[in-house]
PDB file of N, CA and C in Angstrom:
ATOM      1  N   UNK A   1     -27.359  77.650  77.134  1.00  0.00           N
ATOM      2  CA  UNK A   1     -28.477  76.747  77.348  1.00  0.00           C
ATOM      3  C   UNK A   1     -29.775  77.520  77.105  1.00  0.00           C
ATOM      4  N   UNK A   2     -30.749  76.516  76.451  1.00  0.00           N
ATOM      5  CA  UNK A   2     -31.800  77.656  76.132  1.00  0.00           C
ATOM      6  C   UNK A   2     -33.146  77.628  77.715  1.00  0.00           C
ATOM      7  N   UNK A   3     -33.534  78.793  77.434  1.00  0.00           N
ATOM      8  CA  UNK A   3     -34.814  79.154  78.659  1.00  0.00           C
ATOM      9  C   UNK A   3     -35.305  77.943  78.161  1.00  0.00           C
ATOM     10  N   UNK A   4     -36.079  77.615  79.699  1.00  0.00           N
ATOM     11  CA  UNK A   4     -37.012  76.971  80.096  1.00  0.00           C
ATOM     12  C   UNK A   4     -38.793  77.388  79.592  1.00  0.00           C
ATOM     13  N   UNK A   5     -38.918  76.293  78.474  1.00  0.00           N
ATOM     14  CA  UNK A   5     -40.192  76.790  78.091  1.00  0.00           C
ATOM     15  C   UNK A   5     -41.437  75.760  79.196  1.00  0.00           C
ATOM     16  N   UNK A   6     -42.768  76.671  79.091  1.00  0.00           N
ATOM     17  CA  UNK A   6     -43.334  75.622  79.503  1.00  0.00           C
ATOM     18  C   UNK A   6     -44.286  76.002  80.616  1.00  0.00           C
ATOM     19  N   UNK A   7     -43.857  77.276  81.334  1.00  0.00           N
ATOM     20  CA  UNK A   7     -43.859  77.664  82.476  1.00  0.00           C
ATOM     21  C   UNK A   7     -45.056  79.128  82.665  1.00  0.00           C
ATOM     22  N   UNK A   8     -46.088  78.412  83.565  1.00  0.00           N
ATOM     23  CA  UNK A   8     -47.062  79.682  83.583  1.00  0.00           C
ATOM     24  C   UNK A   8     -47.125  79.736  85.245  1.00  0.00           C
ATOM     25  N   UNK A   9     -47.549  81.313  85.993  1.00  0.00           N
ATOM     26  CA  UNK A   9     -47.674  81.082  87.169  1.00  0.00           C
ATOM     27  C   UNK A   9     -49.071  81.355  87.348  1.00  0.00           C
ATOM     28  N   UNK A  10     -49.937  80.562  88.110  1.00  0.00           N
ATOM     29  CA  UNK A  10     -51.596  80.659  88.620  1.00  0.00           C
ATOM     30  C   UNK A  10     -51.154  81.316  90.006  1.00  0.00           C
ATOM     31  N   UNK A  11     -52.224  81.510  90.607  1.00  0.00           N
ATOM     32  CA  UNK A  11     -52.758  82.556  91.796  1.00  0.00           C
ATOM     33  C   UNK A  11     -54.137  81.292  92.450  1.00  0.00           C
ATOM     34  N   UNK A  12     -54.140  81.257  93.116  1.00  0.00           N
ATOM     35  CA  UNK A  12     -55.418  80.563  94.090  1.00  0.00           C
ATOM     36  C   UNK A  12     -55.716  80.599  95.546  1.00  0.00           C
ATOM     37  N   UNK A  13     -56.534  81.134  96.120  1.00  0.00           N
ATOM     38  CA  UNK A  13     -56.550  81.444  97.901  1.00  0.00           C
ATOM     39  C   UNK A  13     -55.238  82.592  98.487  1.00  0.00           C
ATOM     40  N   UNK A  14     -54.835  82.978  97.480  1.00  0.00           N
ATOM     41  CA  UNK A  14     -53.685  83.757  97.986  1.00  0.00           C
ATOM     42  C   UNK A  14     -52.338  83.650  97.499  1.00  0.00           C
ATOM     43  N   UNK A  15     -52.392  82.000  97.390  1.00  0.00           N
ATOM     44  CA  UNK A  15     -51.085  81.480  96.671  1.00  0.00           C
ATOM     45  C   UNK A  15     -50.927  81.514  95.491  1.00  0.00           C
ATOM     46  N   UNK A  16     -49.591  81.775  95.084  1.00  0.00           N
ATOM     47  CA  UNK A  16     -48.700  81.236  94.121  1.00  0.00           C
ATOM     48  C   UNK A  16     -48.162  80.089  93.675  1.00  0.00           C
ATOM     49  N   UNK A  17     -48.743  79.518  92.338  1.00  0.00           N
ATOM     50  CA  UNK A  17     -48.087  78.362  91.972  1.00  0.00           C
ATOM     51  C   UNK A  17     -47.063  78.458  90.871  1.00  0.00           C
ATOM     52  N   UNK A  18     -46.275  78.191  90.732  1.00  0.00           N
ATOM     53  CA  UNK A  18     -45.507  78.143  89.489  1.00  0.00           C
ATOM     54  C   UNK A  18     -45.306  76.670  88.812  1.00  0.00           C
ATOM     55  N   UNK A  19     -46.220  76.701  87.665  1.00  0.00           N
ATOM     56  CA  UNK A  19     -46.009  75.742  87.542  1.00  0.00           C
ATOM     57  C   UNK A  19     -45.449  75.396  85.734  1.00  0.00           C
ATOM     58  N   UNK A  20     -45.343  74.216  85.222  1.00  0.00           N
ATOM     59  CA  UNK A  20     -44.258  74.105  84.776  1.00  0.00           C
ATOM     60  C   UNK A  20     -44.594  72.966  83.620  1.00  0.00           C
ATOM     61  N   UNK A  21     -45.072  72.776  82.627  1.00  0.00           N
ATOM     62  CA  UNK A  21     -45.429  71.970  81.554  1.00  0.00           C
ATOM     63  C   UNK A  21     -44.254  71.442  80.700  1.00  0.00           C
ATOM     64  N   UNK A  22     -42.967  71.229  80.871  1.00  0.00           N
ATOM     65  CA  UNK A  22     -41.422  70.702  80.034  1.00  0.00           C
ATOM     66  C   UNK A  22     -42.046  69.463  79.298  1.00  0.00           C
ATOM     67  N   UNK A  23     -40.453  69.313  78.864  1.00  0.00           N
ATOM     68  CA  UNK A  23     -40.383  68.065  77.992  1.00  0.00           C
ATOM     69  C   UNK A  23     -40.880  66.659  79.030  1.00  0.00           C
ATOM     70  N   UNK A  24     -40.174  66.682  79.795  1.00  0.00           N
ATOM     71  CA  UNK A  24     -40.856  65.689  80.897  1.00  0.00           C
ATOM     72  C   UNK A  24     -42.073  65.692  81.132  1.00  0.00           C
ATOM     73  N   UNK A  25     -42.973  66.352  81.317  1.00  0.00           N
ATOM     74  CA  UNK A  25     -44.591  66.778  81.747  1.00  0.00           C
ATOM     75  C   UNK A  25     -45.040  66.161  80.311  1.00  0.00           C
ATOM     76  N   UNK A  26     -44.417  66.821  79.166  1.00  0.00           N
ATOM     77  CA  UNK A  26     -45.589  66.406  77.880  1.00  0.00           C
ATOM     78  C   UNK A  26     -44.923  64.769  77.995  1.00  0.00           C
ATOM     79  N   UNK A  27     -43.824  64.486  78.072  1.00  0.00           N
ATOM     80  CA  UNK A  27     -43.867  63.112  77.994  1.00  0.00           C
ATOM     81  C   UNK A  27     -44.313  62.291  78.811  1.00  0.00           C
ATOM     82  N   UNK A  28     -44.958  62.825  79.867  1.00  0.00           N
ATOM     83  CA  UNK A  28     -45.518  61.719  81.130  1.00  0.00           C
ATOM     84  C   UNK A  28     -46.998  61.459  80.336  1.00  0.00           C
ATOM     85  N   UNK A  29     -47.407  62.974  80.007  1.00  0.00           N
ATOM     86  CA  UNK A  29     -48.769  62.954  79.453  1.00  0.00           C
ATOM     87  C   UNK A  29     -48.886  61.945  77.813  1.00  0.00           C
ATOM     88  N   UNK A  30     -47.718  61.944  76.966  1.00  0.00           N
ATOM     89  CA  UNK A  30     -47.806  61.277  75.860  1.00  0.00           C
ATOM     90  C   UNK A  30     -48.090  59.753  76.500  1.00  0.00           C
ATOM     91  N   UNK A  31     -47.336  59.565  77.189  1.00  0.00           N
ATOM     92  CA  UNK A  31     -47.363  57.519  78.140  1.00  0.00           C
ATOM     93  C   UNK A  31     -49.145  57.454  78.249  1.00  0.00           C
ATOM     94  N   UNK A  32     -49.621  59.031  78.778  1.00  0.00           N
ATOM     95  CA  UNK A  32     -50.826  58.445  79.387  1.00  0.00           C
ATOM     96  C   UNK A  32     -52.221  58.284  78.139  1.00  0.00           C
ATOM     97  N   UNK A  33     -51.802  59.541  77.139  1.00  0.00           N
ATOM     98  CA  UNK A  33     -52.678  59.675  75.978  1.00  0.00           C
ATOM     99  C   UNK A  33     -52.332  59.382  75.097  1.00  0.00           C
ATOM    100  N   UNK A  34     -50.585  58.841  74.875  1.00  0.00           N
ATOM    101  CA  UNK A  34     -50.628  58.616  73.555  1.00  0.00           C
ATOM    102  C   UNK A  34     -49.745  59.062  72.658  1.00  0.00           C
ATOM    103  N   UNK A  35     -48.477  59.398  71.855  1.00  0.00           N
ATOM    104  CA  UNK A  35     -47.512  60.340  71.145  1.00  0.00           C
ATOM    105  C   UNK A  35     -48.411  61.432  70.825  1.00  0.00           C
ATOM    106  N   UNK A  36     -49.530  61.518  69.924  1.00  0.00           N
ATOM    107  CA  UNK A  36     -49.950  62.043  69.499  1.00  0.00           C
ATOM    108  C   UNK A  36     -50.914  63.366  70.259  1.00  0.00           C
ATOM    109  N   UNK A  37     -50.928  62.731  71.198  1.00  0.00           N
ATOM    110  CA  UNK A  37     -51.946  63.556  72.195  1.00  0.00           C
ATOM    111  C   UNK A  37     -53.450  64.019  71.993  1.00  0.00           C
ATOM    112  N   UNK A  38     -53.832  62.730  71.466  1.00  0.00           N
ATOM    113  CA  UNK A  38     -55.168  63.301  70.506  1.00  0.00           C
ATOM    114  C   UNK A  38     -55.952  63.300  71.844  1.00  0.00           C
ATOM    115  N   UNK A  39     -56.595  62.676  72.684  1.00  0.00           N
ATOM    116  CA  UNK A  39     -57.480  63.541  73.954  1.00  0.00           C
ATOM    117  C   UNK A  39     -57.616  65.095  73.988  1.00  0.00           C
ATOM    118  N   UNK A  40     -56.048  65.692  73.982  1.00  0.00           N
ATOM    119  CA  UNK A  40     -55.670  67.087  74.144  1.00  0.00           C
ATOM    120  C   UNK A  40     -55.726  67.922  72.957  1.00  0.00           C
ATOM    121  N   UNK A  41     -55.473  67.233  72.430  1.00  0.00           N
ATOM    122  CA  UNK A  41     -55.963  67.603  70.904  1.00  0.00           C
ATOM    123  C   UNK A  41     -57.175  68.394  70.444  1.00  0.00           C
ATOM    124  N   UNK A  42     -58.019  66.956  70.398  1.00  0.00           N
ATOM    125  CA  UNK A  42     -58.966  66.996  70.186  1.00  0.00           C
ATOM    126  C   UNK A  42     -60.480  67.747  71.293  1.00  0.00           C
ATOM    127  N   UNK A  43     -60.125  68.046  72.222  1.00  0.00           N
ATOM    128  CA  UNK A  43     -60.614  68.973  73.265  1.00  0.00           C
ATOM    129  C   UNK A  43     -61.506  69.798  72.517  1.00  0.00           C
ATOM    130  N   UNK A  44     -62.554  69.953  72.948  1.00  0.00           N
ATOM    131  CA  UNK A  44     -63.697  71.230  72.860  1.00  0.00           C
ATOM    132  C   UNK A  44     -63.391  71.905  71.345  1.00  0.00           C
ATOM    133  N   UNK A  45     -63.347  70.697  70.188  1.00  0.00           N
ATOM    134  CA  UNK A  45     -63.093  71.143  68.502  1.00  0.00           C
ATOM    135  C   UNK A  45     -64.843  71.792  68.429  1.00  0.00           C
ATOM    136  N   UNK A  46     -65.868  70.594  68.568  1.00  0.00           N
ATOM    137  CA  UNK A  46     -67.277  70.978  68.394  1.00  0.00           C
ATOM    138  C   UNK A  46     -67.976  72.519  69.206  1.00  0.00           C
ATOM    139  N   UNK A  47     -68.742  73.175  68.536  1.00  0.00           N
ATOM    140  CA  UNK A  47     -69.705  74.000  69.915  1.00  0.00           C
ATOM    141  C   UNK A  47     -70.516  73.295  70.483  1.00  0.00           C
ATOM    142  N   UNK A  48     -70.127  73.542  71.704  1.00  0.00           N
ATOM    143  CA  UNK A  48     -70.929  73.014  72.756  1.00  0.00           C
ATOM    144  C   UNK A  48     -70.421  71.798  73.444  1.00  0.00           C
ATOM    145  N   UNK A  49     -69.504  71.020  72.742  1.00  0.00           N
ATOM    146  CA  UNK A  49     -68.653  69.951  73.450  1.00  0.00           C
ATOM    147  C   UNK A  49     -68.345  70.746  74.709  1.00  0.00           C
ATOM    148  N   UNK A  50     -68.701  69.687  75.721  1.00  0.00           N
ATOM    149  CA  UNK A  50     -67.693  69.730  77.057  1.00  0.00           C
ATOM    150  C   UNK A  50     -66.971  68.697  77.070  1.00  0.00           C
ATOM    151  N   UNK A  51     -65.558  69.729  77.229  1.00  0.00           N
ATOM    152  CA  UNK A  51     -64.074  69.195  77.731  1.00  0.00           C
ATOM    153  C   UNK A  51     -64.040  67.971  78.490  1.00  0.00           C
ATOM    154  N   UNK A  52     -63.032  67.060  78.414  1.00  0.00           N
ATOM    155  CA  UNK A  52     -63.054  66.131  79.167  1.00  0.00           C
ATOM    156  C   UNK A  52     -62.305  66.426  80.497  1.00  0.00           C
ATOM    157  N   UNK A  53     -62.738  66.811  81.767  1.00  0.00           N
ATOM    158  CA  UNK A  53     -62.726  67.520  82.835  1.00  0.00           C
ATOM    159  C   UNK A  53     -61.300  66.510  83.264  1.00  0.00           C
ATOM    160  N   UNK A  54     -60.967  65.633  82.962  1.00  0.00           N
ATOM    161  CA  UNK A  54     -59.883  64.352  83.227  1.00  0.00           C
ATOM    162  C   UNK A  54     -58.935  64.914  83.310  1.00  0.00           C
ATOM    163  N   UNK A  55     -59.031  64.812  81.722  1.00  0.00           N
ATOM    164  CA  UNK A  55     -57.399  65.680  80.558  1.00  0.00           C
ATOM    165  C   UNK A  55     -57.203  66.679  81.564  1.00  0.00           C
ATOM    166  N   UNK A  56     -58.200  67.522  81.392  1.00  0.00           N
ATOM    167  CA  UNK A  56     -57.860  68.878  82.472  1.00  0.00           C
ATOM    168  C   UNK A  56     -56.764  68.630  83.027  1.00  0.00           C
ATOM    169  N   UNK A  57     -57.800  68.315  84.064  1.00  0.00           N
ATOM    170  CA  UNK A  57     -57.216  68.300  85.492  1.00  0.00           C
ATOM    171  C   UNK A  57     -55.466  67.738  85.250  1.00  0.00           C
ATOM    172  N   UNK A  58     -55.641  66.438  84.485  1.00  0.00           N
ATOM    173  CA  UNK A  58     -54.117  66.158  84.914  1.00  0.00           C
ATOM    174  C   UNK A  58     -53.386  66.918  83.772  1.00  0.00           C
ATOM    175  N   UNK A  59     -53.504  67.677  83.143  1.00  0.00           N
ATOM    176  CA  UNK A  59     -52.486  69.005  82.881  1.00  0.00           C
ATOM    177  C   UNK A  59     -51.803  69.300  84.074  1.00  0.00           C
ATOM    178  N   UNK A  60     -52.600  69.906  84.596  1.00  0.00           N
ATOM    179  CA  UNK A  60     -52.228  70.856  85.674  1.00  0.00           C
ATOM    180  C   UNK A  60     -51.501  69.628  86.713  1.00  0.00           C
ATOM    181  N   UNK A  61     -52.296  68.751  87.298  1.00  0.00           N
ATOM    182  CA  UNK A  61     -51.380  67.983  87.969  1.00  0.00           C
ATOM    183  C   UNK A  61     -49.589  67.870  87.438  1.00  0.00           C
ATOM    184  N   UNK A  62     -49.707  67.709  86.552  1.00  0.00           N
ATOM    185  CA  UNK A  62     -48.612  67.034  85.612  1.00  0.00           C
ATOM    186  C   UNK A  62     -47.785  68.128  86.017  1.00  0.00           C
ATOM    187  N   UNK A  63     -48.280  69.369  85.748  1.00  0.00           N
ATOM    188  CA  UNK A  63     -47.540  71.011  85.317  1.00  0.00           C
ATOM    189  C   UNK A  63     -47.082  71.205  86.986  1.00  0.00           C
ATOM    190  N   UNK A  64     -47.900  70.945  88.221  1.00  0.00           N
ATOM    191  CA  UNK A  64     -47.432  71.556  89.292  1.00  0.00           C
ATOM    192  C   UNK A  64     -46.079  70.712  90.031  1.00  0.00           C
ATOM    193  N   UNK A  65     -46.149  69.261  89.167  1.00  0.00           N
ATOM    194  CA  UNK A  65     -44.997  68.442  90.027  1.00  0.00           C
ATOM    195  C   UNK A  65     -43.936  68.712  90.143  1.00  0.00           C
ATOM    196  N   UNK A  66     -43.197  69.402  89.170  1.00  0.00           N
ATOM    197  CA  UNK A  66     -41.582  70.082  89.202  1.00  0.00           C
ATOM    198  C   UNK A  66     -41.218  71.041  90.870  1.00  0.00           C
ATOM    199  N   UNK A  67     -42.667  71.701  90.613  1.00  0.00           N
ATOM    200  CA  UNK A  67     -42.015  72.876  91.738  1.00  0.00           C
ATOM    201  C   UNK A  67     -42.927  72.692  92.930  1.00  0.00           C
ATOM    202  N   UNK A  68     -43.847  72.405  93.024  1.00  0.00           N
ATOM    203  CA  UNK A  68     -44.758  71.568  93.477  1.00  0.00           C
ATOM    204  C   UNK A  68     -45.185  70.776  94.170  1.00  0.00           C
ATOM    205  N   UNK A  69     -44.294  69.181  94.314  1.00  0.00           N
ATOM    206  CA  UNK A  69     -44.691  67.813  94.620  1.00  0.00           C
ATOM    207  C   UNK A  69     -45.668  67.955  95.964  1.00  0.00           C
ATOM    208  N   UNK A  70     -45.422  68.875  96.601  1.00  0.00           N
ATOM    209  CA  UNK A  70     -46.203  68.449  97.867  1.00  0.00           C
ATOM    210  C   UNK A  70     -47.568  68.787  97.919  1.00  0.00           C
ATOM    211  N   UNK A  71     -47.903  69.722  97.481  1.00  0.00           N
ATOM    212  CA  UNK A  71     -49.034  69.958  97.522  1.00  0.00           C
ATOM    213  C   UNK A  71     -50.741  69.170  97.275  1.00  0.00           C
ATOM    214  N   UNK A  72     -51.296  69.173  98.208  1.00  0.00           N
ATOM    215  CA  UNK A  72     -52.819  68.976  97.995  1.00  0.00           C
ATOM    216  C   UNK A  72     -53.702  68.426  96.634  1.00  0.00           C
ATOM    217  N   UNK A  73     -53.842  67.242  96.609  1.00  0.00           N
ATOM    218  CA  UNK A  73     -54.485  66.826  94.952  1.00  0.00           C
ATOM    219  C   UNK A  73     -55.705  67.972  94.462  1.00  0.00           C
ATOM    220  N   UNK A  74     -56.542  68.466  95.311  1.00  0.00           N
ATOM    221  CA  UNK A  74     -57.188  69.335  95.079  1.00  0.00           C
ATOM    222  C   UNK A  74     -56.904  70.948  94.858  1.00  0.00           C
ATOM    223  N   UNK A  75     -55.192  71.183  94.918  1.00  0.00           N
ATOM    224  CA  UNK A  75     -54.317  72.316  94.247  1.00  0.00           C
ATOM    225  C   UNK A  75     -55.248  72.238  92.813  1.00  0.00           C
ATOM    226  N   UNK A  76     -54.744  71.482  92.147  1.00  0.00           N
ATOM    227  CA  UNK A  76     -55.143  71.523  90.759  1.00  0.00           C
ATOM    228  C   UNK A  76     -56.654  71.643  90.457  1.00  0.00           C
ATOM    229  N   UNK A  77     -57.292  71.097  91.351  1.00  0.00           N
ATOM    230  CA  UNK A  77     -58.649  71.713  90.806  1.00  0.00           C
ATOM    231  C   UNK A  77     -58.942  72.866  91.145  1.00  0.00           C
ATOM    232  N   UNK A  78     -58.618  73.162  92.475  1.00  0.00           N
ATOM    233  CA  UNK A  78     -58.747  74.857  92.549  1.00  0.00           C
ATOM    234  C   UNK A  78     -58.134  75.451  91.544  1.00  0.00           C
ATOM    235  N   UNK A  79     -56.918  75.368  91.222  1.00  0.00           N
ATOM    236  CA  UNK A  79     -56.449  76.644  89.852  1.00  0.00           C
ATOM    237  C   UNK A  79     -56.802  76.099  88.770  1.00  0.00           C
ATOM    238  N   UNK A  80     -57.885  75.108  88.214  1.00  0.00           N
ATOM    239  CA  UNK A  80     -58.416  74.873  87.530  1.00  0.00           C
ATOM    240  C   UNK A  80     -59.972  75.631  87.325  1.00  0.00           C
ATOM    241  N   UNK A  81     -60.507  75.618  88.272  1.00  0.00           N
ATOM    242  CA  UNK A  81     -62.314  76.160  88.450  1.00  0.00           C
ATOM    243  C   UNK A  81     -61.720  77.722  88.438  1.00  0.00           C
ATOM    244  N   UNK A  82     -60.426  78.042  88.901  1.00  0.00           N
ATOM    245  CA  UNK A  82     -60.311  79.734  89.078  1.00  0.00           C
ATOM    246  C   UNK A  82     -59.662  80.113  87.619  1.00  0.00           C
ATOM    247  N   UNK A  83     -59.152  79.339  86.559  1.00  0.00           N
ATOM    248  CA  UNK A  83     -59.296  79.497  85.805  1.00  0.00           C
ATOM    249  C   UNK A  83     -59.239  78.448  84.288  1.00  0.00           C
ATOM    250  N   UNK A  84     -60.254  78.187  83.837  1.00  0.00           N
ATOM    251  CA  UNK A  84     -60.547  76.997  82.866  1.00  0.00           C
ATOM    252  C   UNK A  84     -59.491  76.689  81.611  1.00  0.00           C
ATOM    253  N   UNK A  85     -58.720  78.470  81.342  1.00  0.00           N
ATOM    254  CA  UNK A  85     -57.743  77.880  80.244  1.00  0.00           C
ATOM    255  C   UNK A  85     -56.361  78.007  80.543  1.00  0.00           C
ATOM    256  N   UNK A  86     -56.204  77.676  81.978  1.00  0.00           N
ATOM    257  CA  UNK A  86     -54.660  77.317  82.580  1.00  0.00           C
ATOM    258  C   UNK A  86     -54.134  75.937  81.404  1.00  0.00           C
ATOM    259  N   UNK A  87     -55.567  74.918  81.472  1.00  0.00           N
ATOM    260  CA  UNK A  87     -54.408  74.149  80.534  1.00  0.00           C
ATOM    261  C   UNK A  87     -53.969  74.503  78.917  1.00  0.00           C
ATOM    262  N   UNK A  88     -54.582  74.996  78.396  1.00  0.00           N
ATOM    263  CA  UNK A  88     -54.276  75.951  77.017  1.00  0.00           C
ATOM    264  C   UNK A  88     -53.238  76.746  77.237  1.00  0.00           C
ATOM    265  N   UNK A  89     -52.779  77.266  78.342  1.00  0.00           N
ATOM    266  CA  UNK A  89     -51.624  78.552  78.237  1.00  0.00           C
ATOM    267  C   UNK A  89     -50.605  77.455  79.039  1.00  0.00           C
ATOM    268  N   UNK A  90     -51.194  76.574  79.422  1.00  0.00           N
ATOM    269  CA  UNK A  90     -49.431  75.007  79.674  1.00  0.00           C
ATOM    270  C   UNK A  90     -49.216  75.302  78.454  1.00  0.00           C
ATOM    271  N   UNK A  91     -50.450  74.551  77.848  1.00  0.00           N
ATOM    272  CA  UNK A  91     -49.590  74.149  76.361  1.00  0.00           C
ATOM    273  C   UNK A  91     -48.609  74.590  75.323  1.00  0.00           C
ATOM    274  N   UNK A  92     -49.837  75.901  75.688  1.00  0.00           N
ATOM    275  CA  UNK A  92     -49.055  77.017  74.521  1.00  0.00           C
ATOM    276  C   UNK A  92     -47.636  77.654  75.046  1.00  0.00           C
ATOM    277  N   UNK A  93     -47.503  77.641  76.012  1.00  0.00           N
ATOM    278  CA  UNK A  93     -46.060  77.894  76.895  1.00  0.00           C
ATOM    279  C   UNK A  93     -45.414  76.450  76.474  1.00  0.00           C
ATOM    280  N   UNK A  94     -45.279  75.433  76.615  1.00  0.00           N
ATOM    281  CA  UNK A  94     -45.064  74.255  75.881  1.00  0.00           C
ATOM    282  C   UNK A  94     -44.151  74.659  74.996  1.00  0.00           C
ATOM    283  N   UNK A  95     -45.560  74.641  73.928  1.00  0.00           N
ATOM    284  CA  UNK A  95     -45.013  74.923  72.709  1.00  0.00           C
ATOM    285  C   UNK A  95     -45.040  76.203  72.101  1.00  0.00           C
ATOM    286  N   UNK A  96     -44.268  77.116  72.564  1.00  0.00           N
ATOM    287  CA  UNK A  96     -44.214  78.481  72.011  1.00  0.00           C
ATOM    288  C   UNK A  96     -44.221  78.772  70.543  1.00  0.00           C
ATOM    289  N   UNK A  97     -43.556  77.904  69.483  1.00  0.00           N
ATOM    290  CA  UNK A  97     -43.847  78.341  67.922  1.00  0.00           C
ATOM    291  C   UNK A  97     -44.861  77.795  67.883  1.00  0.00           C
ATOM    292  N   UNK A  98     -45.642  76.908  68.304  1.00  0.00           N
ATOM    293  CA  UNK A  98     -47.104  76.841  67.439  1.00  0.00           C
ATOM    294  C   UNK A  98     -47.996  77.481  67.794  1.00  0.00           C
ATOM    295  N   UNK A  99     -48.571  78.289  66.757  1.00  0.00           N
ATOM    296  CA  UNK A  99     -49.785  79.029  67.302  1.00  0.00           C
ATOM    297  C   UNK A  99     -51.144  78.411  67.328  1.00  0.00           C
ATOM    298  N   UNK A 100     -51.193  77.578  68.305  1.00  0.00           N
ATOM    299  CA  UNK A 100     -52.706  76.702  67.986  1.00  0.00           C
ATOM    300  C   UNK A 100     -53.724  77.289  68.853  1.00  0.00           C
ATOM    301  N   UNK A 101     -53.865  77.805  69.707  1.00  0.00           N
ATOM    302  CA  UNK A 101     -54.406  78.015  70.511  1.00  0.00           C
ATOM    303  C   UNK A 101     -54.617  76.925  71.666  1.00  0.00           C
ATOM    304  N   UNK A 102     -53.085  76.531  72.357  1.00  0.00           N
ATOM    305  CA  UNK A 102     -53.152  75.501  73.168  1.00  0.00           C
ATOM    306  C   UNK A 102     -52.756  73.933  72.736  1.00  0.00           C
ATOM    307  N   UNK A 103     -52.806  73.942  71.905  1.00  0.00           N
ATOM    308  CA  UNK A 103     -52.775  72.303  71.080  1.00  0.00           C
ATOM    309  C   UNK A 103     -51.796  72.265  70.709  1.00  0.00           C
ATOM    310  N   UNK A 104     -50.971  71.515  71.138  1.00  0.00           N
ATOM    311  CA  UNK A 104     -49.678  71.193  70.157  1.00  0.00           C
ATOM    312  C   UNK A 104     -49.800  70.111  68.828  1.00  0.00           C
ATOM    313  N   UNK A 105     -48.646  70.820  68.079  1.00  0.00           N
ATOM    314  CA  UNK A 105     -48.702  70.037  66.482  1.00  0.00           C
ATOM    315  C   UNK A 105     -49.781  70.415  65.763  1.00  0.00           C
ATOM    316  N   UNK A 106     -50.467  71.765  66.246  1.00  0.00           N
ATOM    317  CA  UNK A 106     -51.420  72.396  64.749  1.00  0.00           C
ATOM    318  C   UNK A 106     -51.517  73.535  64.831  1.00  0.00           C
ATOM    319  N   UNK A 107     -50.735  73.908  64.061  1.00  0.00           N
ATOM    320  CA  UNK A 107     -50.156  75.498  63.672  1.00  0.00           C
ATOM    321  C   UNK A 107     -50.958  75.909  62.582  1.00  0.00           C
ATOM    322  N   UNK A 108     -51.434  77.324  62.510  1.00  0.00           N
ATOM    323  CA  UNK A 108     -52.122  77.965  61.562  1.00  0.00           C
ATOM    324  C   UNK A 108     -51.442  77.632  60.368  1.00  0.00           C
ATOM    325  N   UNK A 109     -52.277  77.431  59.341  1.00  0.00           N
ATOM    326  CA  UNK A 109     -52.147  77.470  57.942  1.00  0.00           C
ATOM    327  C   UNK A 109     -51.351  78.752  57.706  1.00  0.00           C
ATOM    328  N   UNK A 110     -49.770  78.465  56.826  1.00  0.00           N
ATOM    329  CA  UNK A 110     -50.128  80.017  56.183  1.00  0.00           C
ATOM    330  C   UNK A 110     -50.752  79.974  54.792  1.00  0.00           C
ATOM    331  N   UNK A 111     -50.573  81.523  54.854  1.00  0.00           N
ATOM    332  CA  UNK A 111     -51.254  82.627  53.693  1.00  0.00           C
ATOM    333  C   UNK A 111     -50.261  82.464  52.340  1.00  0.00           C
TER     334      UNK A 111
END
């Protein structure tokens, strides 16, 4: 059976979260944005765009429910403000062959 991709652990007030971005997580998030995932996608392409603080957040919501469920709705914003590209390293844990920097389905051009 293959490893479990998907999986980053945050730190906040002391604690440990392990949390957990699978096939289930991106598919709760596709229902909410879409197959395509263009919200997530499309995230902070411009300089100077600010992120849609939404998307954020429910990454991380999404990511802490596996191991998680009980915890505090405001879990996720704390390991969110302690660190801004928890949801980029879901993703990219996600999706380990694409090298997008967080985005799934856009992989560097090759050479």
């Amino acid at each position: 059976m293959a490893d479990f991709t998907g999986e980053v652990i945050a730190k906040v007030g002391g604690q440990e979260y392990r949390l957990a971005l699978g096939l289930r997580g991106i598919a709760r998030l596709q229902e909410e944005y879409g197959a395509n995932l263009d919200p997530i996608q499309g995230m902070g392409q411009a300089e100077g765009d600010l992120p849609d603080f939404s998307v954020l957040l429910r990454i991380v919501d999404v990511a802490l429910e596996r191991h998680h469920p009980e915890v505090a709705g405001d879990v996720a914003e704390q390991l969110l403000a302690a660190d801004m590209s928890l949801p980029g390293k879901l993703l990219t844990a996600a999706f380990p062959d694409q090298k997008s920097e967080g985005r799934p389905g856009k992989s560097k051009a090759r050479r």
